[in-house]
Protein backbone atom coordinates (compact mmCIF):
# COMPACT_ATOMS: atom_id res chain seq x y z
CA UNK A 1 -26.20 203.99 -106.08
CA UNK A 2 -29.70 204.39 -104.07
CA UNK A 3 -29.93 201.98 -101.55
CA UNK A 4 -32.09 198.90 -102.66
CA UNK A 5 -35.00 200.24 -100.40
CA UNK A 6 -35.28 203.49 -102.87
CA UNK A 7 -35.02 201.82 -105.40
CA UNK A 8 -38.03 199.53 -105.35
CA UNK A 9 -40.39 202.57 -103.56
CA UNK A 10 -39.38 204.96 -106.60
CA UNK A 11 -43.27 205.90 -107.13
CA UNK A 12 -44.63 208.88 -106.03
CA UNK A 13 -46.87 207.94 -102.72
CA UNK A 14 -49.37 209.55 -104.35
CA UNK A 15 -50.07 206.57 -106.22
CA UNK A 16 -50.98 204.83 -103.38
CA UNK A 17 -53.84 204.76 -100.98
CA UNK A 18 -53.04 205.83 -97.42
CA UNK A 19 -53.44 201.99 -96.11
CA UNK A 20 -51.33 200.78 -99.49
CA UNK A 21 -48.31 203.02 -98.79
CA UNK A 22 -47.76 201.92 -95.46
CA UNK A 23 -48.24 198.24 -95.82
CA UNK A 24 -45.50 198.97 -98.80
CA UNK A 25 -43.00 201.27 -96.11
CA UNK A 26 -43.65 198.50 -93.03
CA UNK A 27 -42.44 195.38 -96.43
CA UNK A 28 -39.16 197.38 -97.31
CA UNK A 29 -38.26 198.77 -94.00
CA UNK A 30 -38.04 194.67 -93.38
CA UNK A 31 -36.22 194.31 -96.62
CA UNK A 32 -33.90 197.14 -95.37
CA UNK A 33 -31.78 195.13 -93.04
CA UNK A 34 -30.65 192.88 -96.72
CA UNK A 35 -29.10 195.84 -98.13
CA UNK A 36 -25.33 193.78 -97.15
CA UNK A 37 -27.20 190.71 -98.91
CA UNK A 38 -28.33 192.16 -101.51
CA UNK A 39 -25.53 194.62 -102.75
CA UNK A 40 -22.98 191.87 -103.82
CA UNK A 41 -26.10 190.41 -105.80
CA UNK A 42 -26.98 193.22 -107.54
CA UNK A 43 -23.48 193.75 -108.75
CA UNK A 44 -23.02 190.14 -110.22
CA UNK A 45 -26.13 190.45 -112.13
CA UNK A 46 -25.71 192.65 -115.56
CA UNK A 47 -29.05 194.15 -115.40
CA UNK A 48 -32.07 194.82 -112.80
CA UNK A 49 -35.37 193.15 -113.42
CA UNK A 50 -37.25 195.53 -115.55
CA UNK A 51 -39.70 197.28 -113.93
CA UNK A 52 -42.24 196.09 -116.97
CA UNK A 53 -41.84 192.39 -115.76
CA UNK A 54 -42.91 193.16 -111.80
CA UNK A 55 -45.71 195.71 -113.20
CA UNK A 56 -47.03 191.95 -114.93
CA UNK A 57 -45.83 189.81 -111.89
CA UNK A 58 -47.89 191.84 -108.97
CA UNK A 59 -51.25 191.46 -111.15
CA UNK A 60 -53.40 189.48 -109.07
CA UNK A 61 -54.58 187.39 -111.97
CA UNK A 62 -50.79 186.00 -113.07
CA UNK A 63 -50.44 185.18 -109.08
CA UNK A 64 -51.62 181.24 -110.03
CA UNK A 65 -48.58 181.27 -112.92
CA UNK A 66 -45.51 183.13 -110.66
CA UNK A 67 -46.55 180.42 -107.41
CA UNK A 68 -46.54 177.06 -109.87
CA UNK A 69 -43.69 178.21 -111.66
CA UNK A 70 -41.78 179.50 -108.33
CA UNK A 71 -42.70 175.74 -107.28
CA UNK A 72 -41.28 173.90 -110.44
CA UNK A 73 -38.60 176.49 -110.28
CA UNK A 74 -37.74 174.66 -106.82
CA UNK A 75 -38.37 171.36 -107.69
CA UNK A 76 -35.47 172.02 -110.44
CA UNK A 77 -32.92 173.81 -108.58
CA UNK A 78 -32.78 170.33 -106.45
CA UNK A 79 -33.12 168.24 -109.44
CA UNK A 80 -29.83 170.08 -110.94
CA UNK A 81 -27.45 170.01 -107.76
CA UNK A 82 -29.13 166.68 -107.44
CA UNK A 83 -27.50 165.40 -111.28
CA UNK A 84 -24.63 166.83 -110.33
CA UNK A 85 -23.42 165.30 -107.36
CA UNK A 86 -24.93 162.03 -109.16
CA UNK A 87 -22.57 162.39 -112.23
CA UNK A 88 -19.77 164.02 -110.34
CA UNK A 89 -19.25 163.39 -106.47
CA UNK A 90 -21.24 160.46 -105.32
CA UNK A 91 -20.35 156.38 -105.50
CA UNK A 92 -23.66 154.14 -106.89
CA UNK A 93 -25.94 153.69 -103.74
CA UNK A 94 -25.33 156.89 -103.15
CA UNK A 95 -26.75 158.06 -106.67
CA UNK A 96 -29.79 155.78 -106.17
CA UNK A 97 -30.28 157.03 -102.49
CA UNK A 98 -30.62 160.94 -104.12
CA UNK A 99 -32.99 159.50 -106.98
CA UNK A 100 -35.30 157.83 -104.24
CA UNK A 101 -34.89 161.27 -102.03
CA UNK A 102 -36.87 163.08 -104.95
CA UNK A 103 -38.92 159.94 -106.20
CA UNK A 104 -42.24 161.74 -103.86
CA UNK A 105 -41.42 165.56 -105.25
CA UNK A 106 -40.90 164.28 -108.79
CA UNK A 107 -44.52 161.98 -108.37
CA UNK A 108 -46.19 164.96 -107.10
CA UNK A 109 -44.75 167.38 -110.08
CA UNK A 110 -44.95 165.06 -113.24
CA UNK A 111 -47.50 162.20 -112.39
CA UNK A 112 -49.80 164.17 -110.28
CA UNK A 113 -49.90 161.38 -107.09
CA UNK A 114 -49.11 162.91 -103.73
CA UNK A 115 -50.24 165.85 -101.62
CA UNK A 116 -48.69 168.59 -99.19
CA UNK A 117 -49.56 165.58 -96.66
CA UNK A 118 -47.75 162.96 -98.24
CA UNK A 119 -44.62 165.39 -98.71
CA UNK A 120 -44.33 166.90 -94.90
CA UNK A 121 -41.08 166.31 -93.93
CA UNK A 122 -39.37 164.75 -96.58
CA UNK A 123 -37.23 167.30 -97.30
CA UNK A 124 -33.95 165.37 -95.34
CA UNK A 125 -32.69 162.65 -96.88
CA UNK A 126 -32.39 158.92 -94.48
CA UNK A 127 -29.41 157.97 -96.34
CA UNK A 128 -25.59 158.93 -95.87
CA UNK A 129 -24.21 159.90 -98.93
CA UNK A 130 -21.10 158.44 -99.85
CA UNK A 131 -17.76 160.53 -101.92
CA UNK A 132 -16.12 159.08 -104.75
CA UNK A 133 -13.08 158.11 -103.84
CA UNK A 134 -11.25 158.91 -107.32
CA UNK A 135 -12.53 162.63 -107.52
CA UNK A 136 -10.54 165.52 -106.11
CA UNK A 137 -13.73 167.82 -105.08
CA UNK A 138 -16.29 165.31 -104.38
CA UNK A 139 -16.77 166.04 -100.66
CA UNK A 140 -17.19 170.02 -101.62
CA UNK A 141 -19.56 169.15 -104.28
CA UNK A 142 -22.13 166.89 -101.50
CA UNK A 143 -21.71 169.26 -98.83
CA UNK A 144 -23.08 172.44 -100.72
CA UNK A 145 -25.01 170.67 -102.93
CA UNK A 146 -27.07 168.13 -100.61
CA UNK A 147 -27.54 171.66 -97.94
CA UNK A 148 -28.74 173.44 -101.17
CA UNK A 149 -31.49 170.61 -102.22
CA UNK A 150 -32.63 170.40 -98.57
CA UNK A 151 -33.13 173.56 -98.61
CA UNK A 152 -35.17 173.84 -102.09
CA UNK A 153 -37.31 171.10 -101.25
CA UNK A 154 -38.25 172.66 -97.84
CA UNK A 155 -39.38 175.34 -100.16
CA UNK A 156 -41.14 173.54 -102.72
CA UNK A 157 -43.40 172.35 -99.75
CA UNK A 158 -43.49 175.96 -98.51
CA UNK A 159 -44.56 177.64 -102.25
CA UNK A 160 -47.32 174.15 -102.17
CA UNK A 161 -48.21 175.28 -98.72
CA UNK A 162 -49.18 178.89 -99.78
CA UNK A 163 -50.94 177.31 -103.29
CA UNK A 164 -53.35 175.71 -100.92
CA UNK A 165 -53.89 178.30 -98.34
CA UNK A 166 -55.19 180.03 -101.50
CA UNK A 167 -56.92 177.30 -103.51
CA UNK A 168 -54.47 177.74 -106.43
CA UNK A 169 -54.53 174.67 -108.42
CA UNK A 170 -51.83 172.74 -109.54
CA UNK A 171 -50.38 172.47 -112.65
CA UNK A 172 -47.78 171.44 -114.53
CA UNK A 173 -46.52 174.15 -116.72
CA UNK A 174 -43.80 174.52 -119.73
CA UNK A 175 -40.50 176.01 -118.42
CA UNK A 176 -39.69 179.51 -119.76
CA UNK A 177 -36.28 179.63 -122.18
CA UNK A 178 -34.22 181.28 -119.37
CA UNK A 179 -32.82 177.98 -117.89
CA UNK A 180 -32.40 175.88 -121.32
CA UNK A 181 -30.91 178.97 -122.91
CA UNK A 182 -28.26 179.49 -120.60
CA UNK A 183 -27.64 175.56 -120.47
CA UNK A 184 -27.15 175.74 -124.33
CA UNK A 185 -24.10 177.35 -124.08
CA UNK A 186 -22.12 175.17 -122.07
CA UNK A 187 -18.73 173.54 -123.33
CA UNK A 188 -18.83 170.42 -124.35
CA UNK A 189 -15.58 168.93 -122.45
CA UNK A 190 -14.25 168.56 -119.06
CA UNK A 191 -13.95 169.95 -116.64
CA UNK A 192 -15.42 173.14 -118.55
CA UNK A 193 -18.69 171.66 -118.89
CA UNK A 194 -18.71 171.37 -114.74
CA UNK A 195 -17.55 175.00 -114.46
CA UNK A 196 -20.06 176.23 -116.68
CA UNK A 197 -22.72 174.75 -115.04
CA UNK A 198 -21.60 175.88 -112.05
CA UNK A 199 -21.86 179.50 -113.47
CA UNK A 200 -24.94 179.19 -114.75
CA UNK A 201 -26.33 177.79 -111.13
CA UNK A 202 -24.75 180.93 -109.55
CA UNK A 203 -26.80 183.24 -112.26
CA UNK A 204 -29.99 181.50 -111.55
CA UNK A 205 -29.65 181.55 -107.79
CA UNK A 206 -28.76 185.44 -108.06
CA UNK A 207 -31.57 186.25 -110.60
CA UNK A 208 -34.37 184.38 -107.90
CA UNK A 209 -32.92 186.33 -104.81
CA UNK A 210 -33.53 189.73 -107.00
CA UNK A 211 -36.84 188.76 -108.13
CA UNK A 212 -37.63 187.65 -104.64
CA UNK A 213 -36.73 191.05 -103.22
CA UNK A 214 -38.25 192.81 -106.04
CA UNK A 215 -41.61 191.51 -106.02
CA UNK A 216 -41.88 191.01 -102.01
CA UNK A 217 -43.10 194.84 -101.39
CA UNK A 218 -46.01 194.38 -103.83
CA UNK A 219 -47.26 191.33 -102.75
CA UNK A 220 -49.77 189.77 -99.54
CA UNK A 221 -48.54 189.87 -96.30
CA UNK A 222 -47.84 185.49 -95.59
CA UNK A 223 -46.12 185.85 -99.54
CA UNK A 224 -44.00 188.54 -98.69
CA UNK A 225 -42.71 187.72 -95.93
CA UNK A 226 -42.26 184.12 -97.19
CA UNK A 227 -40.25 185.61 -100.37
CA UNK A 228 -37.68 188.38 -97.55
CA UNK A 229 -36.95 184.35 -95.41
CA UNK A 230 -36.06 183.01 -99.13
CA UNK A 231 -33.15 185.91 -99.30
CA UNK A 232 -30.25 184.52 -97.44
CA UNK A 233 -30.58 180.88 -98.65
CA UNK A 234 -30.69 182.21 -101.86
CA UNK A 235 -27.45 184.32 -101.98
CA UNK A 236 -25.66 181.74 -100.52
CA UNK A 237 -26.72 179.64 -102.74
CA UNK A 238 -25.62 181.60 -105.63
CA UNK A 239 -21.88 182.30 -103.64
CA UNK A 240 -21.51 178.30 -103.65
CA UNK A 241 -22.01 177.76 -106.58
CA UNK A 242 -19.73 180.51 -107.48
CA UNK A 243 -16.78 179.19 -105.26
CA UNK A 244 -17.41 175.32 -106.37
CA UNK A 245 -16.67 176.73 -110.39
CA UNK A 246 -13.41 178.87 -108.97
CA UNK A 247 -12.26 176.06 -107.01
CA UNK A 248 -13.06 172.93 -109.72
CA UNK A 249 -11.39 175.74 -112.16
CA UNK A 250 -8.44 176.40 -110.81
CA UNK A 251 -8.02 179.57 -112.55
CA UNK A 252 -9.66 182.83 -112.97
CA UNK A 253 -12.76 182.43 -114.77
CA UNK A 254 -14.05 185.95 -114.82
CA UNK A 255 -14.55 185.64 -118.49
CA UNK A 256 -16.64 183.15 -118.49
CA UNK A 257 -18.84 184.39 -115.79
CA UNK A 258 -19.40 188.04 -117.24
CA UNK A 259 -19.76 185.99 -120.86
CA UNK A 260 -22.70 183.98 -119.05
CA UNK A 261 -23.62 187.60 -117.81
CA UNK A 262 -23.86 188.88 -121.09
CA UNK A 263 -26.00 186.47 -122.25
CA UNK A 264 -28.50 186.44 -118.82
CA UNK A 265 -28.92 189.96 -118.82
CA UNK A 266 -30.04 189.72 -122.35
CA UNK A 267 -32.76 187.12 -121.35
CA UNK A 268 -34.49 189.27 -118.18
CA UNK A 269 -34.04 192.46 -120.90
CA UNK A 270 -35.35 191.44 -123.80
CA UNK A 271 -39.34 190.96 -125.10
CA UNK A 272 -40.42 187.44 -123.99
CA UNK A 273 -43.47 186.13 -125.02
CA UNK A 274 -43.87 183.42 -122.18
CA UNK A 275 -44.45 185.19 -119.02
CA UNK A 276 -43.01 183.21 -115.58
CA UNK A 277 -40.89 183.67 -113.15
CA UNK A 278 -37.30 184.11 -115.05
CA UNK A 279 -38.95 185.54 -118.26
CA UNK A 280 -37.96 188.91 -119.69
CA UNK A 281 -39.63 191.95 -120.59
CA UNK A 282 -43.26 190.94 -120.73
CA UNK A 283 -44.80 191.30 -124.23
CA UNK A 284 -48.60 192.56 -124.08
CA UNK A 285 -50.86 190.97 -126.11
CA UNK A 286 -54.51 192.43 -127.24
């Protein structure tokens, strides 16, 4: 296989203007030094992003719909590790201390009070959170998890940062069916409801790092350099959550990751009518 670098500057430089195709070589010679990063990635995902869906992402007019949705997209990826250290790891203050933590985030998302002002620096939660004392991977579960929402709320503020800087306005928008999809075919029963969740957290993670890296060549200078700082947290996001549903297992679940695969792939792959950041194959319409 080409290295990553090749792969995303497969046009002909033709294409491009003089000024264009060296902007584009200075973005991947920087996305060069991710090639350990992003290898292991690229093999846990089924299928690349197609190259229809960053054709439709790079347009400057659908930049307003990939930065709000990127920004929800955060807001949720905290919200999930969030619920499950709440149901799972945590004792009651503990689970009210997280639902305060994202009480601003949440205001700002779904009742429109708040600004980037009002949200600087409240990425760290004031409160020690506490283990269960009756559950065997508790103290795994908080120390991943609460790192991971830190880290995704620093970022929401980061993607609202960049919204201003370019007067995009804020709204909020309908999900796309790649999360609730995926979610719909979870178990029913413990612990396999955990591990699949956990899976399906590990797919997301992987799928945002590869869109990150995918759409960073093609896009302003402050955006892609904001989307190459995204790639490490990202990965290890997705390895986390990949080791917490191996561990919590107990077993090989290779089955049931490739199975959750199968069924990912098919969402980036396929025609999707609803174009954001996880959608598929972007259908055109007149």
């Amino acid at each position: 296989m080409r290295p990553f670098l090749y792969l995303v500057f497969a046009q002909d430089a033709d294409g491009y203007t003089k000024t264009e195709y060296n902007v584009l070589r200075t973005k991947m010679i920087n996305l060069d030094a991710y090639q350990d990063l992003l290898a292991p990635i690229n093999q846990f995902l089924q299928c690349s992003t197609p190259d229809e869906w960053v054709e439709e992402a790079k347009k400057p007019e659908n930049l307003p719909t990939i930065l709000v949705d990127h920004l929800l997209c955060e807001l949720k990826a905290g919200q999930s590790a969030m619920l499950l250290i709440r149901k799972y790891a945590v004792d009651d203050a503990s689970s009210l201390a997280l639902l305060d933590w994202f009480k601003p985030y949440e205001d700002f998302a779904y009742r429109k009070t708040g600004s980037l002002e009002t949200l600087k620096g409240k990425s760290n939660i004031s409160k020690a959170i506490i283990a269960k004392s009756d559950s065997p991977y508790s103290q795994d579960l908080i120390d991943k998890m609460v790192l991971l929402i830190k880290e995704e709320l620093h970022h929401f503020y980061q993607v609202l940062e960049i919204m201003e800087s370019r007067g995009v306005e804020y709204k909020n928008i309908p999900a796309s069916r790649y999360a609730k999809t995926l979610i719909s075919h979870m178990k029913t029963y413990e612990p396999e409801t955990l591990i699949d969740k956990l899976i399906i957290g590990a797919y997301i993670e992987a799928r945002s790092c590869e869109r990150f890296a995918k759409l960073a060549p093609h896009m302003d200078d402050d955006i892609a350099k904001f989307y190459v700082s995204l790639l490490r947290s990202e990965a290890r996001h997705y390895q986390d959550y990949l080791i917490l549903a191996e561990q919590i297992a107990g077993k090989d679940i290779s089955e049931r990751v490739a199975e959750f695969g199968r069924i990912e792939a098919a969402l980036i792959s396929t025609p999707d009518e609803d174009f954001k950041f996880h959608s598929g194959v972007p259908v055109l319409t007149a």
